[in-house]
Protein backbone atom coordinates (compact mmCIF):
# COMPACT_ATOMS: atom_id res chain seq x y z
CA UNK A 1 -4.60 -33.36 62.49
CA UNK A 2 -6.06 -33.06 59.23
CA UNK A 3 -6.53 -28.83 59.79
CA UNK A 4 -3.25 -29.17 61.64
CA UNK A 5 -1.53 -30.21 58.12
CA UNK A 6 -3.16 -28.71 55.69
CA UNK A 7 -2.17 -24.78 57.31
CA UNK A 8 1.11 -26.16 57.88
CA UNK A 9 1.55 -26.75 53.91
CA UNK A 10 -0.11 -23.01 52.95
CA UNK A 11 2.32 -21.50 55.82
CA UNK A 12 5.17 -23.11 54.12
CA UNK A 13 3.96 -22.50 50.53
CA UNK A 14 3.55 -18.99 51.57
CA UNK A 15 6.96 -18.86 52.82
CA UNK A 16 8.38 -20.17 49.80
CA UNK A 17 6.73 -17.35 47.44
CA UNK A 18 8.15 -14.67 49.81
CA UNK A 19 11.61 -16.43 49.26
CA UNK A 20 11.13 -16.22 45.10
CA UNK A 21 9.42 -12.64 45.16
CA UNK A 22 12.78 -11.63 46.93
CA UNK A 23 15.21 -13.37 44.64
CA UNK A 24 13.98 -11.49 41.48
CA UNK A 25 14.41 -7.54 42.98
CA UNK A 26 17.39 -6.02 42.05
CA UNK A 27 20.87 -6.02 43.51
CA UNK A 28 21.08 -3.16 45.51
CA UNK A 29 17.94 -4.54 47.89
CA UNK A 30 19.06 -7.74 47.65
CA UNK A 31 20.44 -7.78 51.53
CA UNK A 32 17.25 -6.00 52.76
CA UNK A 33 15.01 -7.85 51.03
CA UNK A 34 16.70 -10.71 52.48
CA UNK A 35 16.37 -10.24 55.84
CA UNK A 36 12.39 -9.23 55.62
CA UNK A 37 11.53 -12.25 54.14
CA UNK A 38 13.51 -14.10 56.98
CA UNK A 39 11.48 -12.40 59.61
CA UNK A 40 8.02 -13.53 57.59
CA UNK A 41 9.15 -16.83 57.44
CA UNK A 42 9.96 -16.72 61.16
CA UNK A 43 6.87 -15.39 62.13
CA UNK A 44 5.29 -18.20 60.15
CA UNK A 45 7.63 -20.77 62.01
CA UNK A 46 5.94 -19.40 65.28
CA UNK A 47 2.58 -19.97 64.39
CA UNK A 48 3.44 -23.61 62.99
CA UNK A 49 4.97 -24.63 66.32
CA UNK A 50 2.13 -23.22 67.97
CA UNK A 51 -0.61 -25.00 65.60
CA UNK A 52 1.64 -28.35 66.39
CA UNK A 53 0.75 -28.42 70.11
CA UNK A 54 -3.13 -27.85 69.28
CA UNK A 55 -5.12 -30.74 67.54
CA UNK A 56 -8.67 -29.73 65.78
CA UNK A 57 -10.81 -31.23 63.74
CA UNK A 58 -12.04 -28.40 61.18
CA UNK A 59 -15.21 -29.40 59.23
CA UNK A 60 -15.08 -28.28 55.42
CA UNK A 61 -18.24 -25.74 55.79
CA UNK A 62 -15.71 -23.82 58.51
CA UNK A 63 -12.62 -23.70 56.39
CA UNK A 64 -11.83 -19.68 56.27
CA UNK A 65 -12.19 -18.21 52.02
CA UNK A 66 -9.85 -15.78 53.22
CA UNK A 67 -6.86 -17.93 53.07
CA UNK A 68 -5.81 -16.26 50.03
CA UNK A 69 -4.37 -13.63 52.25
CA UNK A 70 -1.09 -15.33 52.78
CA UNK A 71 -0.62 -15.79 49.24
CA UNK A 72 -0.98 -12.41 48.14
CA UNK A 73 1.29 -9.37 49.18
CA UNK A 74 1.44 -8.29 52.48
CA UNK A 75 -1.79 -5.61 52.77
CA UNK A 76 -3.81 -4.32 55.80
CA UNK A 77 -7.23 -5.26 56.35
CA UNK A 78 -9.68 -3.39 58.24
CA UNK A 79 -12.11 -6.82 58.64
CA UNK A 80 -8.67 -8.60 60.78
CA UNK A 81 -8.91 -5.60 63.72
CA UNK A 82 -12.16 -5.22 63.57
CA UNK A 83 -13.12 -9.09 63.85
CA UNK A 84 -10.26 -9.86 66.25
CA UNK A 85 -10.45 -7.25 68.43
CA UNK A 86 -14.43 -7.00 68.95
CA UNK A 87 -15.78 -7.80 72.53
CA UNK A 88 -17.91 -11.00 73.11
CA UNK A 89 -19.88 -11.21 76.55
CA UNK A 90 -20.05 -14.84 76.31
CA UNK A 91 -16.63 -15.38 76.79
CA UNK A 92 -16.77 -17.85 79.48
CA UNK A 93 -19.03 -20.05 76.88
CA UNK A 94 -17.14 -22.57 75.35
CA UNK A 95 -17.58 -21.50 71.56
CA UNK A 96 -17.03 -23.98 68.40
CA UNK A 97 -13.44 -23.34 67.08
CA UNK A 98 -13.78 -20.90 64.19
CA UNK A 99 -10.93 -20.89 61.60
CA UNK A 100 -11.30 -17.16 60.48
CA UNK A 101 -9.80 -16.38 64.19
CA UNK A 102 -6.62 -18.47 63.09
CA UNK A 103 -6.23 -16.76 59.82
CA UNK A 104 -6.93 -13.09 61.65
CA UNK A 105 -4.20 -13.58 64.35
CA UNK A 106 -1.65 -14.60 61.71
CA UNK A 107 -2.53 -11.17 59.36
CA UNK A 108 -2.24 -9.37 62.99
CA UNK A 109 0.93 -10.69 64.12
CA UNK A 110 2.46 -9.17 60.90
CA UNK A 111 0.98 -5.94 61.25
CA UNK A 112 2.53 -5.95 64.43
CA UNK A 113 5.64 -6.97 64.65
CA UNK A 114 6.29 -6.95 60.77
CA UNK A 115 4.70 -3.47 59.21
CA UNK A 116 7.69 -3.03 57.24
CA UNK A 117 6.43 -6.01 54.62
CA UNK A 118 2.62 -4.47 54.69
CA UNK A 119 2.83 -2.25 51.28
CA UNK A 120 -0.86 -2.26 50.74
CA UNK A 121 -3.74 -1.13 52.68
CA UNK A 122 -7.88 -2.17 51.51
CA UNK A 123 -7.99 1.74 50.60
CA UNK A 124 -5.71 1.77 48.05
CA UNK A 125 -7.00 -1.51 46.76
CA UNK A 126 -10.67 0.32 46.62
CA UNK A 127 -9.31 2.98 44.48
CA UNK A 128 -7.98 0.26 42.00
CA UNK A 129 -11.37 -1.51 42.08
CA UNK A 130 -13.71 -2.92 44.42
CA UNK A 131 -12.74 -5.42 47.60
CA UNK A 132 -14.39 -9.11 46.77
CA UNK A 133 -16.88 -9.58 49.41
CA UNK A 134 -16.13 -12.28 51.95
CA UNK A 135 -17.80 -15.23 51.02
CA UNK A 136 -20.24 -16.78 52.88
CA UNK A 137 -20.44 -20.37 51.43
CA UNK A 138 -18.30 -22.47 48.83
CA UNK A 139 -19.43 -21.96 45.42
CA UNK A 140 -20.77 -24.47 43.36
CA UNK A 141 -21.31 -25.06 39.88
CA UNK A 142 -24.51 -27.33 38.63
CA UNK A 143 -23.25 -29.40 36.16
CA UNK A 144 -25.70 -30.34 33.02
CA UNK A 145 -24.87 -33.04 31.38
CA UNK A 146 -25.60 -33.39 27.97
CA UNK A 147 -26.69 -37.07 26.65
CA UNK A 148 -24.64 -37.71 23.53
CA UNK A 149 -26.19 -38.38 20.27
CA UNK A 150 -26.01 -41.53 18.44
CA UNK A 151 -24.12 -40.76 14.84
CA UNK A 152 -26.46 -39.86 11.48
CA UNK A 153 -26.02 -43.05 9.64
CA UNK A 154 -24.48 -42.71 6.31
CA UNK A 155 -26.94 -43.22 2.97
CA UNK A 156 -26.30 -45.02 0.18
CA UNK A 157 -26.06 -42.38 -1.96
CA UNK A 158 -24.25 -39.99 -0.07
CA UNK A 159 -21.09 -42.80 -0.10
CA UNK A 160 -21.22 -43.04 -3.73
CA UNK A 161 -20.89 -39.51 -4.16
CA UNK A 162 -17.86 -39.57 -1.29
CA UNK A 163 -16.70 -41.71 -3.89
CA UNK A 164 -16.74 -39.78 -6.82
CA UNK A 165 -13.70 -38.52 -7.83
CA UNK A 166 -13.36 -34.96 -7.65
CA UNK A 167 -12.96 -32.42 -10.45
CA UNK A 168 -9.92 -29.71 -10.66
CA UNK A 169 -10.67 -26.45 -12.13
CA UNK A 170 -7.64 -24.24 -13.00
CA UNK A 171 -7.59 -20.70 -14.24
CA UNK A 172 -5.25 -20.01 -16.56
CA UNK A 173 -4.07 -16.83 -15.91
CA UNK A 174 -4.54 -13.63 -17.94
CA UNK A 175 -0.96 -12.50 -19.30
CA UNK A 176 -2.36 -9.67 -20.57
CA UNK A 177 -2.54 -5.99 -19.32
CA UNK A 178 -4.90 -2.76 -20.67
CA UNK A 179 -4.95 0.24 -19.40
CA UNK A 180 -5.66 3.55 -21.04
CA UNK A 181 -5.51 7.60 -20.90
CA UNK A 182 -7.80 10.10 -22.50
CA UNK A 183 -8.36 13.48 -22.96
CA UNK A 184 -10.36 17.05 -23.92
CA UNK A 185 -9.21 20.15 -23.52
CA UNK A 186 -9.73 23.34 -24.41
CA UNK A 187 -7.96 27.14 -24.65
CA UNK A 188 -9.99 30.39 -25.37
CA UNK A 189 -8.86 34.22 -25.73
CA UNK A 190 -10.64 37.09 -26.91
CA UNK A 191 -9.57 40.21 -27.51
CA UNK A 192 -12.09 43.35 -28.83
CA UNK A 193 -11.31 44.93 -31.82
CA UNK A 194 -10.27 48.02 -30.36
CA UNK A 195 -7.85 46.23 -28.00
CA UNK A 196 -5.32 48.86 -27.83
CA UNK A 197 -2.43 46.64 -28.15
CA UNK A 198 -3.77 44.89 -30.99
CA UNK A 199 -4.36 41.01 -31.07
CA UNK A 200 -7.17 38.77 -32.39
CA UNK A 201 -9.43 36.71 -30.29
CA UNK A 202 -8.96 32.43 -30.90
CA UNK A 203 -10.61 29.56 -29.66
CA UNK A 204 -8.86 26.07 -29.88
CA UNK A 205 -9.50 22.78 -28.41
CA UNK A 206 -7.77 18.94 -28.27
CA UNK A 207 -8.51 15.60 -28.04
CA UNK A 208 -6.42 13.01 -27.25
CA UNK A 209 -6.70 9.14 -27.13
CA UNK A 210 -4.14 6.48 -25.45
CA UNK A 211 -5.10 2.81 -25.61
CA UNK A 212 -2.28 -0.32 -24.26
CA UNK A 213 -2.51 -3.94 -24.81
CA UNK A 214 0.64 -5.55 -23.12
CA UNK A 215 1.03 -8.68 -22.58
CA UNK A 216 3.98 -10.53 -20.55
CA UNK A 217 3.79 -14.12 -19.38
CA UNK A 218 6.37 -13.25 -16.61
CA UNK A 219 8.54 -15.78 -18.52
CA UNK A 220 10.21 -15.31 -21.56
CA UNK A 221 8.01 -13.46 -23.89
CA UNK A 222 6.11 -9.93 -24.09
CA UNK A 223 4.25 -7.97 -26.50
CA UNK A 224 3.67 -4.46 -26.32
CA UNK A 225 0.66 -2.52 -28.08
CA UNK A 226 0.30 1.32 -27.92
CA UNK A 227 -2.18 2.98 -30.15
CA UNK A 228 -1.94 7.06 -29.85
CA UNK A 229 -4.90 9.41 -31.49
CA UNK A 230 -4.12 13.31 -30.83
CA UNK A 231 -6.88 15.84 -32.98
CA UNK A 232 -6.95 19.59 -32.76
CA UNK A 233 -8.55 22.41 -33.68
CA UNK A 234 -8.13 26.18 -33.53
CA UNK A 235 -10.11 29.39 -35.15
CA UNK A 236 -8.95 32.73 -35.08
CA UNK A 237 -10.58 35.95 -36.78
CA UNK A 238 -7.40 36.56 -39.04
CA UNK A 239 -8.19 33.67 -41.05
CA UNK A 240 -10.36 34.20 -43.70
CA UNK A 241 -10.07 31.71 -45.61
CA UNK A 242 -10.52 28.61 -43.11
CA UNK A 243 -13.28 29.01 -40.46
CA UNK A 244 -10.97 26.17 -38.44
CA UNK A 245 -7.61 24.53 -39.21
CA UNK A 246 -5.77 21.73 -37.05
CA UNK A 247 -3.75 22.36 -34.39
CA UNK A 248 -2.71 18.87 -33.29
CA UNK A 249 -3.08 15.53 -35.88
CA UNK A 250 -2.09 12.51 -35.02
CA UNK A 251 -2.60 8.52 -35.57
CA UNK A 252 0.01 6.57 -34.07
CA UNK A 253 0.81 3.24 -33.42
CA UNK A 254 3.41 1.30 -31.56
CA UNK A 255 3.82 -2.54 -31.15
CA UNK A 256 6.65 -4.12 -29.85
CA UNK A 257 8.02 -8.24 -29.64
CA UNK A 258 10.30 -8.91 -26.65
CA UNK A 259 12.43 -11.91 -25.85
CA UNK A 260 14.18 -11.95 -22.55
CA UNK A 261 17.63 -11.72 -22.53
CA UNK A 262 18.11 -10.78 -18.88
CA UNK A 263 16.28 -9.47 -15.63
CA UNK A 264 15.54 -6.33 -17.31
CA UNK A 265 17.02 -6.63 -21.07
CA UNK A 266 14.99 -7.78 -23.96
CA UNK A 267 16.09 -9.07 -27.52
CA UNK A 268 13.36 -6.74 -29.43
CA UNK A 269 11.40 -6.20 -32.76
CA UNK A 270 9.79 -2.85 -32.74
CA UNK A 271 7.41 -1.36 -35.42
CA UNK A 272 6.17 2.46 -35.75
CA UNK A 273 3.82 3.69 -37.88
CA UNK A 274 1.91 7.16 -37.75
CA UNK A 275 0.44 9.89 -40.10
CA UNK A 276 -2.60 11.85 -39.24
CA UNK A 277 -6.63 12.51 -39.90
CA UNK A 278 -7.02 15.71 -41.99
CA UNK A 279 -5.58 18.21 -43.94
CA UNK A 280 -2.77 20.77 -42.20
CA UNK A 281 -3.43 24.30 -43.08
CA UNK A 282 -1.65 27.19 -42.52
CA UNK A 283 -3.30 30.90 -42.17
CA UNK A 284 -4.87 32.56 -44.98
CA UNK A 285 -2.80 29.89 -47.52
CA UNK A 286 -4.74 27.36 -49.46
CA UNK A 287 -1.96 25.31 -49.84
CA UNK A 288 -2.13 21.80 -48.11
CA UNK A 289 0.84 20.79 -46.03
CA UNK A 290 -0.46 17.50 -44.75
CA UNK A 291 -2.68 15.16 -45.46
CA UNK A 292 -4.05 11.81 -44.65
CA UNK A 293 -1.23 8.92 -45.37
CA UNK A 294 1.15 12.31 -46.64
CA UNK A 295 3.05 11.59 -45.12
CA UNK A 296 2.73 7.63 -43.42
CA UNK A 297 6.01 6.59 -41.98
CA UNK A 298 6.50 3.04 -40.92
CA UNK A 299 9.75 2.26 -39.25
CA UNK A 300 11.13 -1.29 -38.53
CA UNK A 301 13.82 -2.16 -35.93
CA UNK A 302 15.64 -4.91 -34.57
CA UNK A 303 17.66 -4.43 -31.22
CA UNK A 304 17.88 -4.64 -27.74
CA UNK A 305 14.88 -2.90 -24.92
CA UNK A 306 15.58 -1.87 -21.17
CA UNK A 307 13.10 -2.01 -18.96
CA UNK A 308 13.12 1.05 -16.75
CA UNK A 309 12.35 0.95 -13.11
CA UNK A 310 14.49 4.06 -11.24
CA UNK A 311 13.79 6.75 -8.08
CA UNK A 312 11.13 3.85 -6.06
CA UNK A 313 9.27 3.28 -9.12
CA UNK A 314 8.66 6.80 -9.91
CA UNK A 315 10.57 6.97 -13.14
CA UNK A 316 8.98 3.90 -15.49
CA UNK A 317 9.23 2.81 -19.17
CA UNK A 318 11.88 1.70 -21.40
CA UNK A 319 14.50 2.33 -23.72
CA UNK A 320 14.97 0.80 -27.22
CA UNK A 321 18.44 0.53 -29.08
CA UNK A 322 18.40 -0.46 -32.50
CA UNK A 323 21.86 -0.68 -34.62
CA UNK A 324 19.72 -1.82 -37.94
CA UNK A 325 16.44 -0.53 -38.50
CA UNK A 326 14.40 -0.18 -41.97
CA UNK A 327 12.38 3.45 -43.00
CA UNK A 328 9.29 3.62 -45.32
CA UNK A 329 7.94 6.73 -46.41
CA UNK A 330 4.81 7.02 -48.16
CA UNK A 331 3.64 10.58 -49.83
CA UNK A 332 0.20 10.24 -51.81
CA UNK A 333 0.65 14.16 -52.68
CA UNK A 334 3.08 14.30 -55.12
CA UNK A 335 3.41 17.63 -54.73
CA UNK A 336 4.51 17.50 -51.18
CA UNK A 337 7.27 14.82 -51.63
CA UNK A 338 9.95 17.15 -51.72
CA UNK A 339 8.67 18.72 -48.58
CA UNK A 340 9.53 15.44 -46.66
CA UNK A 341 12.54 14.25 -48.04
CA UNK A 342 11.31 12.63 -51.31
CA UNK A 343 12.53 13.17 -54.70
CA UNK A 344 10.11 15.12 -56.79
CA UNK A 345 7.43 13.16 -58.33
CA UNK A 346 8.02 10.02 -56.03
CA UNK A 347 5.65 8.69 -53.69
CA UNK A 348 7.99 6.73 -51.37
CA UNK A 349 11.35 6.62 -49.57
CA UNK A 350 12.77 3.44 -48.76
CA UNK A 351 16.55 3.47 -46.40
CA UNK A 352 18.37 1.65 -43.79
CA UNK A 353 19.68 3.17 -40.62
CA UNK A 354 19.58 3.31 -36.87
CA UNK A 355 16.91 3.89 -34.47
CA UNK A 356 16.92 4.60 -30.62
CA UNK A 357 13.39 5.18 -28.52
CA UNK A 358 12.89 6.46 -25.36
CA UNK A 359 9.56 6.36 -23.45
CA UNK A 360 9.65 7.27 -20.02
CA UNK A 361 6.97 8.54 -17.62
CA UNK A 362 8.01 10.32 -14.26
CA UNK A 363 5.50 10.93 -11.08
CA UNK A 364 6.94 13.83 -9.70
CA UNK A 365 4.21 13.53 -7.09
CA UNK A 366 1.05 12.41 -7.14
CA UNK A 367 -0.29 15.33 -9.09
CA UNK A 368 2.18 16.11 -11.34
CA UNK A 369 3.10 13.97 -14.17
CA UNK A 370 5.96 13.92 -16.79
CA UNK A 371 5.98 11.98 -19.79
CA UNK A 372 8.58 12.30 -22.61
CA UNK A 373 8.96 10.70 -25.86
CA UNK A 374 12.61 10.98 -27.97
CA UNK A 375 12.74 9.29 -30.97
CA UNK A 376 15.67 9.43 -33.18
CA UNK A 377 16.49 7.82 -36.43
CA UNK A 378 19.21 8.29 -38.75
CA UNK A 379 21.15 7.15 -42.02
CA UNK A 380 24.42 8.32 -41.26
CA UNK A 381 22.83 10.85 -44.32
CA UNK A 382 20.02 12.24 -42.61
CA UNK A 383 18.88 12.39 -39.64
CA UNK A 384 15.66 12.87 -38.04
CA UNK A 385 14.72 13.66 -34.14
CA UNK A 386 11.81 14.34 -32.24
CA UNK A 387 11.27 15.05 -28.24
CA UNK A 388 8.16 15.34 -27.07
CA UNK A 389 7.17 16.35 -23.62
CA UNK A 390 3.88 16.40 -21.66
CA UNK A 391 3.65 17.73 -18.28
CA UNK A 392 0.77 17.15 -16.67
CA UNK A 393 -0.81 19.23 -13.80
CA UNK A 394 -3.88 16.83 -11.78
CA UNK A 395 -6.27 19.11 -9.86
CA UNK A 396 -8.62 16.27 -9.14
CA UNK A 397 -9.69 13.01 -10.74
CA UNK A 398 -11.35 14.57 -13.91
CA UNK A 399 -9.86 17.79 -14.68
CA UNK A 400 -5.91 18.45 -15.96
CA UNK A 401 -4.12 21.09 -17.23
CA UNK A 402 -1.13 19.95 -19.73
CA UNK A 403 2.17 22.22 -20.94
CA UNK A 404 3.35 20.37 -24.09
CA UNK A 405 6.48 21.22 -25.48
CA UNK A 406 7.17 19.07 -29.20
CA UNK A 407 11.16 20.17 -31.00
CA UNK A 408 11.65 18.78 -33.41
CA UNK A 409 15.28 18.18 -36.11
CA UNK A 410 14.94 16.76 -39.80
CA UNK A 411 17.52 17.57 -42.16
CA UNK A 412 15.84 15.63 -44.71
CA UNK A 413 13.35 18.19 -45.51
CA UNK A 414 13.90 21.42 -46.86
CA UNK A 415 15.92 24.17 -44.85
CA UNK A 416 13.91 27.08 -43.54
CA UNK A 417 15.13 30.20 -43.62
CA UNK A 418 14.45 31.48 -40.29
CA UNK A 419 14.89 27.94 -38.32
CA UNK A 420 17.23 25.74 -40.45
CA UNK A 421 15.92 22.12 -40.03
CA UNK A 422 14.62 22.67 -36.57
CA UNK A 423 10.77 22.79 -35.83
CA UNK A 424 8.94 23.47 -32.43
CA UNK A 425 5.35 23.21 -31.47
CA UNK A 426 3.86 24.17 -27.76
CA UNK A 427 0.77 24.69 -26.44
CA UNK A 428 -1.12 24.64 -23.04
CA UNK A 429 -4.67 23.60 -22.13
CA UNK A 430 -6.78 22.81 -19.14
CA UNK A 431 -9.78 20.38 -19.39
CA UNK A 432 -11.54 17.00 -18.55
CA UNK A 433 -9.18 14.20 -18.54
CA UNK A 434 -9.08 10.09 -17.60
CA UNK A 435 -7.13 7.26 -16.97
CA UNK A 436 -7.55 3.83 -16.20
């Protein structure tokens, strides 16, 4: 009876999977799905009825491993015919009831009178993987226990240092922000003598030094610290007089107090102040144009900055409007005062105005670079205005090439005849160049 109830419960379980397989297959096969799952279950019915009439007594080491087949989809084994339908000469010996004949008569009866439901066949399950061979015996595990260990007892002097309190470090963090951009680069042409065009052969080379010290505590306050060193030199054979003469001459330095006003506006204080290294020449002249602190500008302003963050990041800086700013102009030549806007014999130019700066740097892509400076200041009686523009071409991490292109407006300063008050420099150069 036992045997007798436990197939009874796998017959039925199997029936009821049949029944949920079918209720989850779509609409249109809903009515043939239907009635193939009626004829399994009524094949199954059969073979319970039958089972009912029989009472056997089936001793765990007989139960059949194979049960599984009822469970899974519908699929043709070659073991069923070949077990079932093998020829025994001893078959007038009673033989001890063997379960596996059960289990291969119910496989059977479906192939038989219910191949529609058999989708699978052993081969096709071979070519997915291997057939589990029939097993034998049960499987058992050997279980290890594992005695468990008494706990470590606790010293004395491990508790009192539980019982320590325990110490906090924080970091404060750094608010501040360097970063830097430098630069040598150099331009040669020669051209013989006899050239028959005509020409003269030059050499010239720059330098150039960026340092930044910014600092922002993400809050309320920033502080902004540029410090820009530019140096050139150029020969040529049509100068006699100087065997070199500078091409480029600059010391620069920006610094700039920020109080926030709004996401990206800033109450501001902004100081400039630049002049250069050495003496400006011009060719065969001995007169000095230029000269260390002649002229030194300083310029003072008091306005409003805008943070600049455009095109994904691309396009970065910031723009500075000041309606009051404050000019000093120091000449220690006196006889170059007049050439920057002094009255002759003075050494310095004091006046109030307005000031607007715009520093902006746009990646074009990742090789080529645009930075532009314009800087304007004016007194309502002069006015000066300078753009500078560096585009910069990156053909790997150490070498650059970089068009500059430097106009420049100061009616202060005496009219030329050729240009009026306007002034350009330009120059290209390829080199070693670095950033951090």
């Amino acid at each position: 009876m036992k045997s007798r109830s436990i197939i009874t419960i796998l017959l039925l379980i199997a029936a009821s999977t049949a029944f949920a397989q079918a209720t989850h297959r779509t609409r249109h096969n809903k009515a043939k799905d239907t009635l193939i799952v009626k004829s399994y279950t009524d094949s199954l019915r059969n073979y319970k009825q039958m089972l009912d009439t029989t009472s056997i007594n089936i001793p765990d080491s007989d139960r059949d491993p194979r049960t599984f087949y009822i469970f899974a989809p519908a699929t043709f084994y070659y073991s069923v015919a070949k077990d079932l339908l093998q020829t025994n000469d001893n078959t007038q010996t009673k033989q001890p009831y063997d379960s596996s004949r059960d289990m291969d008569r119910i496989m059977m009866n479906i192939y038989l009178n219910h191949p529609n439901l058999v989708a699978k066949s052993e081969r096709s399950l071979n070519r997915i993987g291997a057939v589990h061979k029939e097993m034998d015996a049960p499987i058992k595990n050997k279980v290890q226990l594992v005695t468990k260990a008494d706990a470590l007892p606790i010293e004395e002097n491990d508790e009192e240092h539980f019982n320590l309190p325990m110490e906090i470090v924080v970091k404060k963090p750094n608010f501040w922000k360097y970063s830097g951009d430098y630069y040598l680069q150099m331009l040669q042409n020669y051209v013989s003598s006899n050239w028959y065009k005509g020409g003269e052969s030059n050499y010239s080379m720059v330098a150039s030094v960026t340092m930044q010290a910014n600092y922002n505590n993400k809050q309320k306050v920033k502080l902004d610290n540029k410090l820009e060193m530019k140096l050139g030199f150029q020969t040529s054979r049509g100068d006699t007089l100087h065997s070199f003469k500078t091409s480029e001459d600059l010391i620069r330095y920006t610094g700039k107090l920020g109080l926030q006003a709004s996401k990206k506006w800033y109450y501001s204080l902004q100081l400039i102040a630049y002049t250069q290294f050495m003496r400006g020449y011009k060719s065969n002249d001995k007169k000095v144009y230029s000269d260390i602190l002649s002229p030194l500008n300083i310029n003072l302003s008091v306005g409003m900055d805008y943070n600049v963050v455009w095109f994904n990041k691309k396009l970065t800086g910031n723009i500075h409007l000041a309606p009051l700013a404050y000019n000093f102009k120091y000449v220690g030549r006196k006889e170059l005062a007049t050439r920057y806007g002094l009255d002759e014999g003075k050494h310095t130019l004091n006046d109030f105005g307005s000031e607007c700066t715009v520093d902006l740097t746009w990646a074009f892509t990742n090789t080529i670079k645009w930075k532009t400076r314009l800087y304007g200041y004016t007194t309502y009686e002069r006015a000066e205005v300078e753009w500078e523009n560096t585009i910069s071409f990156q053909f790997n991490k150490y070498i650059t090439s970089n068009l500059f292109i430097y106009p420049r407006f100061d009616d202060g300063a005496k009219k030329d005849e050729s240009h009026g008050y306007w002034q350009l420099k330009e120059y290209m150069s390829i080199g070693f160049a670095y950033s951090f």
